[in-house]
N, C-alpha and C. Protein backbone atom coordinates (compact mmCIF):
# COMPACT_ATOMS: atom_id res chain seq x y z
N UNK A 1 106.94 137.28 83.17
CA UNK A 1 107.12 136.55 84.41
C UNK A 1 108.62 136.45 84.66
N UNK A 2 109.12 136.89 85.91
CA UNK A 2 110.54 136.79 86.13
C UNK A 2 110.85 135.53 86.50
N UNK A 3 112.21 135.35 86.13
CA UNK A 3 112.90 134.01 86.20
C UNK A 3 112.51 133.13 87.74
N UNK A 4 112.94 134.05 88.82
CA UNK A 4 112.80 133.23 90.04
C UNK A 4 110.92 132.99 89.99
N UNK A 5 110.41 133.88 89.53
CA UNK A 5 108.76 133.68 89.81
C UNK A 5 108.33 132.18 88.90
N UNK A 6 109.21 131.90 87.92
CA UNK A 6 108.67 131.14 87.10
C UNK A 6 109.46 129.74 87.90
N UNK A 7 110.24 129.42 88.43
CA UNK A 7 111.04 128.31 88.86
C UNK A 7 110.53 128.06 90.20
N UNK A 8 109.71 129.16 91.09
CA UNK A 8 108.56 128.86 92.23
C UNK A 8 107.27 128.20 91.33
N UNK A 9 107.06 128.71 90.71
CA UNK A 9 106.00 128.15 90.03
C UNK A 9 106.37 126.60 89.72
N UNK A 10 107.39 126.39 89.04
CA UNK A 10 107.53 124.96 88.90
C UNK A 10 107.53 124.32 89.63
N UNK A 11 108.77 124.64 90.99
CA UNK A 11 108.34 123.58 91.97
C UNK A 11 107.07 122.99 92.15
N UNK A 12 105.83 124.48 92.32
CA UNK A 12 104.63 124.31 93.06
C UNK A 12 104.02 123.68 92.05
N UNK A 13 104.47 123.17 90.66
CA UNK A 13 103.80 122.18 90.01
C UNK A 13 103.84 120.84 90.02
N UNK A 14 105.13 120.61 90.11
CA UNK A 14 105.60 119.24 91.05
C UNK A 14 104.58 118.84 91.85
N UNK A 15 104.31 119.60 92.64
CA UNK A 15 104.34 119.89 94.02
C UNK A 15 102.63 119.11 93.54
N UNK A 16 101.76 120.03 92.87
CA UNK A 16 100.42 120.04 92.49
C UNK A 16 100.44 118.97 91.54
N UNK A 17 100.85 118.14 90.96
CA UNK A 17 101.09 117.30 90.26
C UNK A 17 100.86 115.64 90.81
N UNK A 18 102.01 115.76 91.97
CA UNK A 18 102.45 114.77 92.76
C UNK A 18 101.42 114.66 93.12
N UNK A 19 101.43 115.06 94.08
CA UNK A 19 99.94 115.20 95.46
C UNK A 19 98.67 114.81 94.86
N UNK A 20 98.33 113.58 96.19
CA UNK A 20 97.47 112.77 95.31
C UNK A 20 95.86 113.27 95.04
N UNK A 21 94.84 113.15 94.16
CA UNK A 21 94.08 113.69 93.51
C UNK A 21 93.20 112.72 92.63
N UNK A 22 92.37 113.19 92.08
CA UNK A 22 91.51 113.07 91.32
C UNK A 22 92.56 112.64 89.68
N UNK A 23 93.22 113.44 89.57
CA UNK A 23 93.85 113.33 88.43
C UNK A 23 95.25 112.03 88.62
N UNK A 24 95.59 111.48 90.03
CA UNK A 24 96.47 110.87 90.19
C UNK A 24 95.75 109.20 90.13
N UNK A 25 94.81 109.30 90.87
CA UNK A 25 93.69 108.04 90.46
C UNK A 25 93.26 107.78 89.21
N UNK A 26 92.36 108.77 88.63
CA UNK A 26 92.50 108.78 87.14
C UNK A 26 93.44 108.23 86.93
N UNK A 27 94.87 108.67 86.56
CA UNK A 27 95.98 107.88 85.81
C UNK A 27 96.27 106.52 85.89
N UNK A 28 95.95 106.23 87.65
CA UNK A 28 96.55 105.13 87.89
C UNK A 28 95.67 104.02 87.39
N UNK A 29 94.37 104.38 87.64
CA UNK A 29 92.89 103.56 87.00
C UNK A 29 93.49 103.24 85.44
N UNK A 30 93.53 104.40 84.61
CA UNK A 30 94.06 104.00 83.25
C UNK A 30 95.14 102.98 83.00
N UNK A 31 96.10 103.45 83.66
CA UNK A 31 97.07 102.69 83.51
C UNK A 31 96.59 100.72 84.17
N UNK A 32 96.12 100.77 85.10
CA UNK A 32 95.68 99.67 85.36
C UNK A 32 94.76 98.89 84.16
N UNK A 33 93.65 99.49 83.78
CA UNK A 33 93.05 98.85 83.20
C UNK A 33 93.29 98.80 81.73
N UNK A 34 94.23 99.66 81.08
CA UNK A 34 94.51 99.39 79.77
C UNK A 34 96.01 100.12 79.54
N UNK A 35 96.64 99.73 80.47
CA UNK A 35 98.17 99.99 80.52
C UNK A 35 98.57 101.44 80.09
N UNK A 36 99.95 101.25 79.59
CA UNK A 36 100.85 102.98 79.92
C UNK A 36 100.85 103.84 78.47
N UNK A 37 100.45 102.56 77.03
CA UNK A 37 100.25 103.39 76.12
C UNK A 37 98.75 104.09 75.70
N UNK A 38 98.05 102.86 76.10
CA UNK A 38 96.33 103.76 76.24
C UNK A 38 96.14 104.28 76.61
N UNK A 39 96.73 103.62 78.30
CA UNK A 39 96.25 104.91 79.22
C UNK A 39 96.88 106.63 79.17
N UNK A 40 97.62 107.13 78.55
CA UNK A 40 97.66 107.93 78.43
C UNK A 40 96.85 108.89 77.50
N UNK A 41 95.88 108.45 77.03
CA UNK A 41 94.85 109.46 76.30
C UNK A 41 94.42 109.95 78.01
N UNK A 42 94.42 109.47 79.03
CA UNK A 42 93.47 109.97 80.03
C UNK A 42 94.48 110.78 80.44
N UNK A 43 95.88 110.92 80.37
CA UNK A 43 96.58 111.94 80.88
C UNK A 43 96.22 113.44 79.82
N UNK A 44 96.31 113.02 78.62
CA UNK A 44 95.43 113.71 77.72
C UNK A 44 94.29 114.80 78.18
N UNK A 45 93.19 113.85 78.53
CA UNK A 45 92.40 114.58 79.26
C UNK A 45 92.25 115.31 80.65
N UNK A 46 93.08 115.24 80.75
CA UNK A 46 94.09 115.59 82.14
C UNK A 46 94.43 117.01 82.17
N UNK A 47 95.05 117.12 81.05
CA UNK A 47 96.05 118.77 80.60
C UNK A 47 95.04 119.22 79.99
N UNK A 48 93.99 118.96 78.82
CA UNK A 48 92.97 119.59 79.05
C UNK A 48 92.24 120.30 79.74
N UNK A 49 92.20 119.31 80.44
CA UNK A 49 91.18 119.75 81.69
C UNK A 49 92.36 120.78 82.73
N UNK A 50 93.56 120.86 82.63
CA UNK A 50 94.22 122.14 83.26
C UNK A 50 94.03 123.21 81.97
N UNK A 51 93.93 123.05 81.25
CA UNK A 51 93.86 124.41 80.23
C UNK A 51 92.29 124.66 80.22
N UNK A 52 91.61 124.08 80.68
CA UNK A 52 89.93 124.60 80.76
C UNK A 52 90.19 125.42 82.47
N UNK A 53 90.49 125.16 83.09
CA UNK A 53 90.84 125.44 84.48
C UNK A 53 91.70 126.87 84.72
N UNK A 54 92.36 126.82 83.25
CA UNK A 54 93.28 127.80 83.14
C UNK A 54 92.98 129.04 82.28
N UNK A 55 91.80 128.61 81.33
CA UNK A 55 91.07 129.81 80.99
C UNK A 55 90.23 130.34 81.73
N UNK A 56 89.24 129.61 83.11
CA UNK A 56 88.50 130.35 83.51
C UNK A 56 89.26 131.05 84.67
N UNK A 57 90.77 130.79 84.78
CA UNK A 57 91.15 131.85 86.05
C UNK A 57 91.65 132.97 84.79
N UNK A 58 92.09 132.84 84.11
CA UNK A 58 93.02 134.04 82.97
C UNK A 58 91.28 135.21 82.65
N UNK A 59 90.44 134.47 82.41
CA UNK A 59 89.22 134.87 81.93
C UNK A 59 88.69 135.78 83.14
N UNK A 60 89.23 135.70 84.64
CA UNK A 60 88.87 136.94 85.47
C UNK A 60 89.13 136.54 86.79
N UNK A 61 88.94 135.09 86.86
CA UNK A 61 88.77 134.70 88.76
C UNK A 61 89.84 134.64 89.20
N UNK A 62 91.33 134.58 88.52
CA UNK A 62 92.36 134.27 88.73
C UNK A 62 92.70 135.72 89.61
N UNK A 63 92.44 137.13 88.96
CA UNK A 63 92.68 138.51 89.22
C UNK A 63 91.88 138.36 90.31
N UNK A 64 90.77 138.22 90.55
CA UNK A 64 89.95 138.17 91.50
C UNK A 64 90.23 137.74 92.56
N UNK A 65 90.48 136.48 92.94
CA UNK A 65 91.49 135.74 93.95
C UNK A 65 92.41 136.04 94.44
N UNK A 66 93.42 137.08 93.42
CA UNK A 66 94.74 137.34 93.98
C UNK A 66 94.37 138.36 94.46
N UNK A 67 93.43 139.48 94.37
CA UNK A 67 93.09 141.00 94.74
C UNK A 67 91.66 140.83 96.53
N UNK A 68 91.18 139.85 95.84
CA UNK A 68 90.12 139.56 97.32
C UNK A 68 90.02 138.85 98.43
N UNK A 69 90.79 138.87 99.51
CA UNK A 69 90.88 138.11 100.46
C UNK A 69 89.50 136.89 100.36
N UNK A 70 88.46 137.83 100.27
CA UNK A 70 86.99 137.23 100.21
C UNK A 70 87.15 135.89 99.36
N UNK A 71 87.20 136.48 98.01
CA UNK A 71 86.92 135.53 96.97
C UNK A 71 88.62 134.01 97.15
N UNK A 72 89.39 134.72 98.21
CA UNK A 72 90.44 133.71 98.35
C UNK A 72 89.82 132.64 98.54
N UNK A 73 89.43 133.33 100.14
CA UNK A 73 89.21 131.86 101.20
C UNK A 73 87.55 131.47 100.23
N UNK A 74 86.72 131.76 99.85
CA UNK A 74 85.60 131.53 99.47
C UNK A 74 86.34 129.70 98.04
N UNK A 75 87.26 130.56 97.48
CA UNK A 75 87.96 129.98 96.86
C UNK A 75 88.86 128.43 97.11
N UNK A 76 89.10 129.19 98.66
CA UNK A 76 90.09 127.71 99.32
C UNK A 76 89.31 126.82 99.53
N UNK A 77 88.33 127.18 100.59
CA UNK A 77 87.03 126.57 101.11
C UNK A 77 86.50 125.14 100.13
N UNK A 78 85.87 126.15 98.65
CA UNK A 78 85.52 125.31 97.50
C UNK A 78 86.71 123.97 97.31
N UNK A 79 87.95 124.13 97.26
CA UNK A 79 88.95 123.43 96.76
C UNK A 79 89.11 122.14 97.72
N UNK A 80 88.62 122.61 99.04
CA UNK A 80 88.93 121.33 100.31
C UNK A 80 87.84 120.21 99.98
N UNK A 81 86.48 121.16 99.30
CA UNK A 81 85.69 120.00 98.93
C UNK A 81 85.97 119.61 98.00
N UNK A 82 86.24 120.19 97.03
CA UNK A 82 86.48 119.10 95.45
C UNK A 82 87.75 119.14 94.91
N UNK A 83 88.86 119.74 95.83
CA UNK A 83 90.20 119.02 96.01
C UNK A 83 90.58 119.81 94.51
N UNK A 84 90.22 120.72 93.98
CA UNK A 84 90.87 121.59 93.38
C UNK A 84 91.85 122.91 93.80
N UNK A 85 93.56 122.37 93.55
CA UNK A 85 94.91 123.00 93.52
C UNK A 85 94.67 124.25 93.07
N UNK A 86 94.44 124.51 91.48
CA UNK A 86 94.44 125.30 91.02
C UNK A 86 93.91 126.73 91.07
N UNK A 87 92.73 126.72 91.09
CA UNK A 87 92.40 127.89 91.67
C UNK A 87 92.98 129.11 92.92
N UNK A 88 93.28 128.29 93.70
CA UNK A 88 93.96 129.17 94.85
C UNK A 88 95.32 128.90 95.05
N UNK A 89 96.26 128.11 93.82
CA UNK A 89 97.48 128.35 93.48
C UNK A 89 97.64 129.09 92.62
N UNK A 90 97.47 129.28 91.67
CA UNK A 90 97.67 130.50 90.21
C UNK A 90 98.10 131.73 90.38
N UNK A 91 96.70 131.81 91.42
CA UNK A 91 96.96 133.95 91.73
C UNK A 91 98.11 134.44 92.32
N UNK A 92 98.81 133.04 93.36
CA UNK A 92 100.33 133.53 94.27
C UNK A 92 101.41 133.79 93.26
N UNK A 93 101.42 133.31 92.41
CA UNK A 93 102.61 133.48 91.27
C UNK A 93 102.38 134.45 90.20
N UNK A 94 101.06 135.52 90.11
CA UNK A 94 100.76 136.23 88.74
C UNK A 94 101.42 137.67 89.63
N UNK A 95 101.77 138.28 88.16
CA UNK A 95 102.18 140.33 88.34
C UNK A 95 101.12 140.83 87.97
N UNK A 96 100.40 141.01 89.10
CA UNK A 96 99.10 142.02 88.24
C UNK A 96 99.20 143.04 87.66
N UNK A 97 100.31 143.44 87.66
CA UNK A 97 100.71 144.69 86.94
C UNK A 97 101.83 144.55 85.15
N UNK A 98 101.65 143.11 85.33
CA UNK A 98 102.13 143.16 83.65
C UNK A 98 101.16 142.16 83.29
N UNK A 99 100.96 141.81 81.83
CA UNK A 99 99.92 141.51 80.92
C UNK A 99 100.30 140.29 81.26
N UNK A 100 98.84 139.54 81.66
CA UNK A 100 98.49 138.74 82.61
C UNK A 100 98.46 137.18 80.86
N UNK A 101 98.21 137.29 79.93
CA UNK A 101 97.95 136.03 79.24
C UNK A 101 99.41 135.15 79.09
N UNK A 102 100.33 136.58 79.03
CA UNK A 102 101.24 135.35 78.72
C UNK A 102 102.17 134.30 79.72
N UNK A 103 101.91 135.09 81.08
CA UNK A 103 101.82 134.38 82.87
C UNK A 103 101.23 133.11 82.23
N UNK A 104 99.82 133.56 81.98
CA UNK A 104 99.04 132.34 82.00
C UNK A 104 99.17 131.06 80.99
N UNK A 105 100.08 131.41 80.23
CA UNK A 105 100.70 130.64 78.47
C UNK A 105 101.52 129.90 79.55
N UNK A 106 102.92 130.26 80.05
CA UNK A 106 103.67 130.34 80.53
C UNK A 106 103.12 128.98 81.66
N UNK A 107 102.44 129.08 82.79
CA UNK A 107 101.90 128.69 83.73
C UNK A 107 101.41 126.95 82.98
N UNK A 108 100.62 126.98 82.22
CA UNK A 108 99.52 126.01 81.14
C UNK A 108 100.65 125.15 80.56
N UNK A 109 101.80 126.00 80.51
CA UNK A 109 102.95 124.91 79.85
C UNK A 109 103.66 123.75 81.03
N UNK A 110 103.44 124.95 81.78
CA UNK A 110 104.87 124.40 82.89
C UNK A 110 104.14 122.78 83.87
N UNK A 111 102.35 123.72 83.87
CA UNK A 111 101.28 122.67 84.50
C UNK A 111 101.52 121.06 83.25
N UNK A 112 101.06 121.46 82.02
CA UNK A 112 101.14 120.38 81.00
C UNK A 112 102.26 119.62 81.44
N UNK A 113 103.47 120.35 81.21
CA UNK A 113 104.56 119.11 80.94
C UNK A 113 104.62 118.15 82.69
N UNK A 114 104.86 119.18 83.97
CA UNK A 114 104.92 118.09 85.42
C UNK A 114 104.00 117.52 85.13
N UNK A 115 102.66 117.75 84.38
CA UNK A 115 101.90 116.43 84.44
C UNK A 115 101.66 115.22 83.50
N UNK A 116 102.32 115.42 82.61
CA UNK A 116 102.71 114.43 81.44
C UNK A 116 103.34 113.94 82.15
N UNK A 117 104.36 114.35 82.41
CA UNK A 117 105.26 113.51 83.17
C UNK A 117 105.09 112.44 84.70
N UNK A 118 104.52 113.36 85.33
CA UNK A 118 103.96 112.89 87.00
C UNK A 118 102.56 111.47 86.88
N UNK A 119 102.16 111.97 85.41
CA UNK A 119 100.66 110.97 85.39
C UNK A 119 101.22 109.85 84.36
N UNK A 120 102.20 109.87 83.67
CA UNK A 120 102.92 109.32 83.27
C UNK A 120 103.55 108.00 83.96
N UNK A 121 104.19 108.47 85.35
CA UNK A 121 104.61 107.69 86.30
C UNK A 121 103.74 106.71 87.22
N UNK A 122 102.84 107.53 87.10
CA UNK A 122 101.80 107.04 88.18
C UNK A 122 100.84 105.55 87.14
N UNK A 123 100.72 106.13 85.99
CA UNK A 123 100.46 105.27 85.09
C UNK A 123 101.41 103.82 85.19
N UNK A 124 102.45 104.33 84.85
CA UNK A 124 103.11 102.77 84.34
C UNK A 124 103.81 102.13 85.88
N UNK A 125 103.34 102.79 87.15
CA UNK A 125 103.81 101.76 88.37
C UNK A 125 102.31 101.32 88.52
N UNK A 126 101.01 101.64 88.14
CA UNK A 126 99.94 101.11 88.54
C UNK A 126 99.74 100.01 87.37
N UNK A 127 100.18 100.14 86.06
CA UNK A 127 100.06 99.16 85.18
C UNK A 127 101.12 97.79 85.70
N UNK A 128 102.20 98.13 86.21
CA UNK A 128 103.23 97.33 87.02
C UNK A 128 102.42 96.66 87.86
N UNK A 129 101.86 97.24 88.78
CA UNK A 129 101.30 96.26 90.16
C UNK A 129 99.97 95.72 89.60
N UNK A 130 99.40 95.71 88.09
CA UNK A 130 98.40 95.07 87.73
C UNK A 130 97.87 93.69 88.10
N UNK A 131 99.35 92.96 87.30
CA UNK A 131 99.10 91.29 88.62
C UNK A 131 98.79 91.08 90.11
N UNK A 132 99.44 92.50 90.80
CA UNK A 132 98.99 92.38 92.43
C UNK A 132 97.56 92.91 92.50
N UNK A 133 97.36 93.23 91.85
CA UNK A 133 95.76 93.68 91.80
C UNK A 133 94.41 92.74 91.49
N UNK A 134 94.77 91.31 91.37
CA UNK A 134 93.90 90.95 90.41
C UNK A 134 92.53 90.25 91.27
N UNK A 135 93.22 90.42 92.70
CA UNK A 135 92.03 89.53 93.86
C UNK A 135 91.12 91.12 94.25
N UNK A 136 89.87 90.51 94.66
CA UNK A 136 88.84 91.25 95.12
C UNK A 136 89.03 92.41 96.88
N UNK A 137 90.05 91.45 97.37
CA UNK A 137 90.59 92.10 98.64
C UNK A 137 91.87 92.80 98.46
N UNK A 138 92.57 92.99 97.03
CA UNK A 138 93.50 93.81 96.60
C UNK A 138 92.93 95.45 96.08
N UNK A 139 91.97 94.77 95.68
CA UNK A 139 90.97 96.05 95.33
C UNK A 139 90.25 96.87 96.03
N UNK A 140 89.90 96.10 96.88
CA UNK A 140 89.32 96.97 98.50
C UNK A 140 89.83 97.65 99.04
N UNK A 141 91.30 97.27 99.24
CA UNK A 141 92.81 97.55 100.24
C UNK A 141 92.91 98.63 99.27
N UNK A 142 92.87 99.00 98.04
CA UNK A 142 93.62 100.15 97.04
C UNK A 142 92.56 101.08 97.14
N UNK A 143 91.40 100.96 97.03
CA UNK A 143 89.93 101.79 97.07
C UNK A 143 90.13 102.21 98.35
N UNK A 144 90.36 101.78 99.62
CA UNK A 144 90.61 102.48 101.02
C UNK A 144 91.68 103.33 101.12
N UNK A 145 92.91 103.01 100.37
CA UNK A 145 94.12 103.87 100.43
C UNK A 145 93.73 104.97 99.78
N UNK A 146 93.04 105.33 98.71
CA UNK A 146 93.01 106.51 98.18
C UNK A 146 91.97 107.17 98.52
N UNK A 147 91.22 106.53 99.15
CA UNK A 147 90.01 107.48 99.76
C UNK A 147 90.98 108.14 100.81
N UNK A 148 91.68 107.41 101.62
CA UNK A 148 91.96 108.00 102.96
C UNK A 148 93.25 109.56 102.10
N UNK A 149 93.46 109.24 101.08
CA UNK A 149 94.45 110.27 100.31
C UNK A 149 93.78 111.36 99.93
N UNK A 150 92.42 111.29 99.66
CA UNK A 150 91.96 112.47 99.07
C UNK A 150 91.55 112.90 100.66
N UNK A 151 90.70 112.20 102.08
CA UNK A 151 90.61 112.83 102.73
C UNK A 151 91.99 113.58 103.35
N UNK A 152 93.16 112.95 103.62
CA UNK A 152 94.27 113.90 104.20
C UNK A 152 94.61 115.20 102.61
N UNK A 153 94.20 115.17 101.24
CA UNK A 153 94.78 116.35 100.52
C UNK A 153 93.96 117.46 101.05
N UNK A 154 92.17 117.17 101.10
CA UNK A 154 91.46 117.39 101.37
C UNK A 154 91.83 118.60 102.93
N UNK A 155 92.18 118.17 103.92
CA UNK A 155 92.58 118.45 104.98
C UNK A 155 93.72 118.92 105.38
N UNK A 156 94.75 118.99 104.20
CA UNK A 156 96.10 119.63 103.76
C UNK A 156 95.45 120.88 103.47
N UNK A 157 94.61 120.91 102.21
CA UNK A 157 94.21 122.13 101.68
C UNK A 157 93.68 123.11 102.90
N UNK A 158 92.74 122.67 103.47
CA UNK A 158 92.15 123.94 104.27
C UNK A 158 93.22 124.50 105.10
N UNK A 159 94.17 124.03 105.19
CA UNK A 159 95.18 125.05 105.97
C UNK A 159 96.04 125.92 105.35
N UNK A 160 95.65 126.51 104.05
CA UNK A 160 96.77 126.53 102.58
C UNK A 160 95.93 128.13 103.32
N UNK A 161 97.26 128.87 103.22
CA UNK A 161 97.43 130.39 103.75
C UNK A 161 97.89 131.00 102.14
N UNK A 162 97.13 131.89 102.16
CA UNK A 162 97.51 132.95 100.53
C UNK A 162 98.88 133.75 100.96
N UNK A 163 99.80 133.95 100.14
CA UNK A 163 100.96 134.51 100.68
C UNK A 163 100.63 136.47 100.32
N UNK A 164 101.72 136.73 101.12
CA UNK A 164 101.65 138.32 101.34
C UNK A 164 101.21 139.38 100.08
């Protein structure tokens, strides 16, 4: 993987990291309910769950995606509903023409650490606002904000164009 390909990639991990999600609630839930050192077993399961994500694109769909317009958008489509990044980010950054595992070593690292880090954060400002959390209409107000977050990622995604 060449240098500039690998430092696009990072940004776009930031990028996939930040942006709020399934995995950004998760954290913040943890961190709320059993603070920033527990809660990080769930960031744990977090990077896991990108290295399960990351064998089944290395394992074939990843090549697939980047080579089939079809299997793109079939691909994007899936992601607007269940708000999965990954899949139809991976393939923009691979050389199909050099040996594709260690892209994907490479990729699994760069995903791990922005998100140690990113779920990390998200953890210990939601363990922070724990005291503002503790009324029944604080909880309502936070349950509405992130619904309305996954519908706008949700609605971000379907406009996500595969590059050239």
């Amino acid at each position: 993987m060449e240098w500039s390909t690998w430092f696009a990639f990072f940004l776009a991990s930031w990028a996939i990291s930040i942006s709020p999600g399934a995995g950004a609630v998760a954290a913040m839930s943890a961190g709320l309910n059993h603070g920033v050192r527990r809660g990080y077993v769930t960031t744990v399961g977090l990077v896991l769950g990108i290295w399960t994500q990351l064998t089944v694109v290395a394992m074939g769909l990843g090549a697939l995606v980047a080579t089939s317009h079809t299997a793109f958008q079939a691909v994007k489509w899936a992601g607007v509903a269940y708000l999965v990044f990954l899949l139809a980010v991976l393939p923009q950054f691979l050389d199909v023409s050099a040996t594709l595992w260690p892209q994907y070593l490479i990729m699994g690292l760069t995903l791990s650490f922005t998100d140690f880090v990113v779920m990390g954060g998200y953890m210990a400002i939601a363990a922070g606002l724990l005291r503002a959390l503790e009324s029944a209409a604080h909880v309502r107000l936070m349950n509405r904000v992130f619904g309305t977050l996954f519908i706008v990622a949700g609605a971000l995604l379907s406009v996500f164009k595969r590059g050239a």
